[in-house]
C-alpha atoms as a PDB file:
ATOM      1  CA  UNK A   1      -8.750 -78.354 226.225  1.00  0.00           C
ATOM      2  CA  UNK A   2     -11.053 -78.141 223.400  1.00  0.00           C
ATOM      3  CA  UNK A   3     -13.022 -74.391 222.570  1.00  0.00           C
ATOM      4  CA  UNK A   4     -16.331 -76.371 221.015  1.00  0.00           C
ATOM      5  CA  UNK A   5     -18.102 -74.742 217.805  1.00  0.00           C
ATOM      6  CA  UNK A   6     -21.516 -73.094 219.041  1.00  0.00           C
ATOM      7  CA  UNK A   7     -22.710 -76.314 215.964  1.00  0.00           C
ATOM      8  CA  UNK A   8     -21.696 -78.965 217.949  1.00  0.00           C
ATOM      9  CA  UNK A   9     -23.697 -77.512 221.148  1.00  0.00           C
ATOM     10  CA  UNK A  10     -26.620 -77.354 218.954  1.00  0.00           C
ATOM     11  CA  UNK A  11     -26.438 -80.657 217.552  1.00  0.00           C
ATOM     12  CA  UNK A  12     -26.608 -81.945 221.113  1.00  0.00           C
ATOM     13  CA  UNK A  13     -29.524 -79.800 221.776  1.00  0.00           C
ATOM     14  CA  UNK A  14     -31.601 -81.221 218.991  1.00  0.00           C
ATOM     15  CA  UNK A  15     -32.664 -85.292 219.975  1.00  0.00           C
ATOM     16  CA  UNK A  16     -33.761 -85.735 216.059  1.00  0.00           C
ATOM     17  CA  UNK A  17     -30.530 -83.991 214.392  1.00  0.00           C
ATOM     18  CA  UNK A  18     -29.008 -86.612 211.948  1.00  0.00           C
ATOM     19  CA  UNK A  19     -25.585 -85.249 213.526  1.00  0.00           C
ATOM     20  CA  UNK A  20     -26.335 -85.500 216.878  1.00  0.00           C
ATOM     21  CA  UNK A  21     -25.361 -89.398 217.578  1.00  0.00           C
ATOM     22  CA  UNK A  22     -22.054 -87.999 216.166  1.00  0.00           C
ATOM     23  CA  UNK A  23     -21.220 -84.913 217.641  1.00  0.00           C
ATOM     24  CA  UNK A  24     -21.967 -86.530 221.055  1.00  0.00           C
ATOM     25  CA  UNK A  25     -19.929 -90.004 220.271  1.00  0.00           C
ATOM     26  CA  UNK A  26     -17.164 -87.801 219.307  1.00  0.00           C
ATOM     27  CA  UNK A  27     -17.285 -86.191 222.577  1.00  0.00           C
ATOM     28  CA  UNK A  28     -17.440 -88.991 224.345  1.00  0.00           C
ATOM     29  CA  UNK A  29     -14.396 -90.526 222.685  1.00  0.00           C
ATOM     30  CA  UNK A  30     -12.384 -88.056 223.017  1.00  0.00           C
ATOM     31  CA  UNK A  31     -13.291 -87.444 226.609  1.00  0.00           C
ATOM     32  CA  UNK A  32     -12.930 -91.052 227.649  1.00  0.00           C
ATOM     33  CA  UNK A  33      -9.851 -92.198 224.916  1.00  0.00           C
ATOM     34  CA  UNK A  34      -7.590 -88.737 225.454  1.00  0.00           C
ATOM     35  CA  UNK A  35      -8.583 -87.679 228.452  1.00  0.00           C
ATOM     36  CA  UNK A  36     -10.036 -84.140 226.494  1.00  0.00           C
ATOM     37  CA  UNK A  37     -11.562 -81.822 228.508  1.00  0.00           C
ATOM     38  CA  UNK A  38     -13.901 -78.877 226.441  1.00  0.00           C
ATOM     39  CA  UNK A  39     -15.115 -75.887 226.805  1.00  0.00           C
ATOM     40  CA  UNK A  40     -17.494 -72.815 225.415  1.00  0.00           C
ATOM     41  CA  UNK A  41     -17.099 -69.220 226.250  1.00  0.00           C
ATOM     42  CA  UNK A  42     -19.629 -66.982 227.038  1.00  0.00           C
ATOM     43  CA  UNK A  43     -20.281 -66.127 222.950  1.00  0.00           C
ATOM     44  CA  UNK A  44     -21.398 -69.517 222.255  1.00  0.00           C
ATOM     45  CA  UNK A  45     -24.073 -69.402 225.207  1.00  0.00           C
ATOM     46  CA  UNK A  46     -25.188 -66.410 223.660  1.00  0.00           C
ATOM     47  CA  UNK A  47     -25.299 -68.167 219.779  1.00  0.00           C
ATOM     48  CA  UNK A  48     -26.779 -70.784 220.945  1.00  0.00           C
ATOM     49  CA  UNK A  49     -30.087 -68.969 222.982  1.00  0.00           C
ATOM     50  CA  UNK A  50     -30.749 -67.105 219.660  1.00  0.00           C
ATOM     51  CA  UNK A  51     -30.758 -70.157 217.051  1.00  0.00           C
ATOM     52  CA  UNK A  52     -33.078 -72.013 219.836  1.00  0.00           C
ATOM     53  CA  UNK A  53     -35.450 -69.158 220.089  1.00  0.00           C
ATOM     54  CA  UNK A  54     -35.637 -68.478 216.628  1.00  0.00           C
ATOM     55  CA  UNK A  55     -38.259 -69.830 214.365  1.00  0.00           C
ATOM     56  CA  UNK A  56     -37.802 -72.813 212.085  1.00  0.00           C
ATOM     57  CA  UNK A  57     -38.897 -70.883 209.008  1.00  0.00           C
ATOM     58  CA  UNK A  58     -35.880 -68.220 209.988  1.00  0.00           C
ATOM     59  CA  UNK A  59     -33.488 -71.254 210.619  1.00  0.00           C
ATOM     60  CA  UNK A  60     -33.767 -71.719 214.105  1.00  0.00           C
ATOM     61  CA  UNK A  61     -35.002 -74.088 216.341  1.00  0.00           C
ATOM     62  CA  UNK A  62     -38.495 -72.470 217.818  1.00  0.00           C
ATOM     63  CA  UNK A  63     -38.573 -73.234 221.115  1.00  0.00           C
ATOM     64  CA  UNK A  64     -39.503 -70.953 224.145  1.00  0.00           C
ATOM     65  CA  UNK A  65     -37.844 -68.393 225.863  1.00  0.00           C
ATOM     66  CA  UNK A  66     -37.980 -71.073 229.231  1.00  0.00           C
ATOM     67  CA  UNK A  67     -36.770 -73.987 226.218  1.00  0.00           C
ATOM     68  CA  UNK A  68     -33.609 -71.455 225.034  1.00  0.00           C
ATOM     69  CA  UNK A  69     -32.750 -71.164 228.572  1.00  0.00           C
ATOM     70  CA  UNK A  70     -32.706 -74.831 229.761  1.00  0.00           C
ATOM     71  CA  UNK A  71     -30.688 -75.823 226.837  1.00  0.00           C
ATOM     72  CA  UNK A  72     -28.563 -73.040 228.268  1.00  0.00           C
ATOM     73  CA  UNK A  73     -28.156 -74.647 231.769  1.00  0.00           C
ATOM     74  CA  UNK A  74     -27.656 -78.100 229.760  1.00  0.00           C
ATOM     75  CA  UNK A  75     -24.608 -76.483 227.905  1.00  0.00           C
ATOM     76  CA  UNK A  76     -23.154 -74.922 230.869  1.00  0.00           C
ATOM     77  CA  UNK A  77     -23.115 -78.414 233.135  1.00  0.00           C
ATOM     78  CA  UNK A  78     -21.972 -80.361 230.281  1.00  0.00           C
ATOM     79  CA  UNK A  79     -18.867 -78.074 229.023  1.00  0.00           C
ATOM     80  CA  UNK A  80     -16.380 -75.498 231.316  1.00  0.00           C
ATOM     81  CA  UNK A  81     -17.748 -71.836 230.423  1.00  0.00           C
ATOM     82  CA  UNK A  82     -14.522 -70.256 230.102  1.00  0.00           C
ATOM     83  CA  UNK A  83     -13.752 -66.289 228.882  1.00  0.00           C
ATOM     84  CA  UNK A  84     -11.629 -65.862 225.978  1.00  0.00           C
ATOM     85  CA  UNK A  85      -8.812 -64.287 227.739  1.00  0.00           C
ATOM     86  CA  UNK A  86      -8.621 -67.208 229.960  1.00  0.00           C
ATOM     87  CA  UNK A  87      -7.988 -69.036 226.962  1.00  0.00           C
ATOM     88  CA  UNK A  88      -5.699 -66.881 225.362  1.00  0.00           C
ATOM     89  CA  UNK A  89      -3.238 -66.644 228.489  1.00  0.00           C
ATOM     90  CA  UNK A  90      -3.869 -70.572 229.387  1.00  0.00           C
ATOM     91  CA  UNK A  91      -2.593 -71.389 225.888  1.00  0.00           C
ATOM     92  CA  UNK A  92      -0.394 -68.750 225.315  1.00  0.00           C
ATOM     93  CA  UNK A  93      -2.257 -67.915 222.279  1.00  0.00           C
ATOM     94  CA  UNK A  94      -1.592 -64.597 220.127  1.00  0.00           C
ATOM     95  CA  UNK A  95      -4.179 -62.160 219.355  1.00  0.00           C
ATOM     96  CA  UNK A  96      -2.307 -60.372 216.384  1.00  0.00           C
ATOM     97  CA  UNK A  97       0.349 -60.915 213.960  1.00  0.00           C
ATOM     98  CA  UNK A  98       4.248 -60.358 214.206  1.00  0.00           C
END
């Protein structure tokens, strides 16, 4: 399981990104070649709805509210939505030092 950067999800939601063709043949390779499975969490939805709806002259993308929110339902078929604690205990991760 791969947690994907909020970057790459944008990259996929902009057709004329120089990185896109990248970002999605990377996914795609590792998908069919390992067998990879990704995912976002819930903070990367919420990333991701702000940059869209934000105008380009504040570094965002500019689209609509209804825009922001289908590249939301895009993002949510294409990668498992999973909470962090999911992830932690899945992985067996550790949330602070020893």
């Amino acid at each position: 399981m791969i947690l994907v950067d909020t970057s790459i999800v944008l990259r996929l939601a902009q057709p004329d990104h120089p990185h896109r063709q990248a970002a999605w043949d990377a996914i795609v390779m590792l998908r069919v070649r390992d067998g990879e499975q990704f995912a976002i969490a819930p903070q990367n939805l919420y990333e991701m709805y702000v940059v869209c709806t934000r105008p380009p002259s504040a570094n965002g993308l500019g689209m609509t509210p209804e825009e922001g929110r289908s590249e939301i339902v895009s993002a949510r078929a294409m990668f498992q939505v999973r909470q962090f604690l999911e992830l932690v205990e899945d992985y067996n991760l550790r949330l602070e030092e020893e």
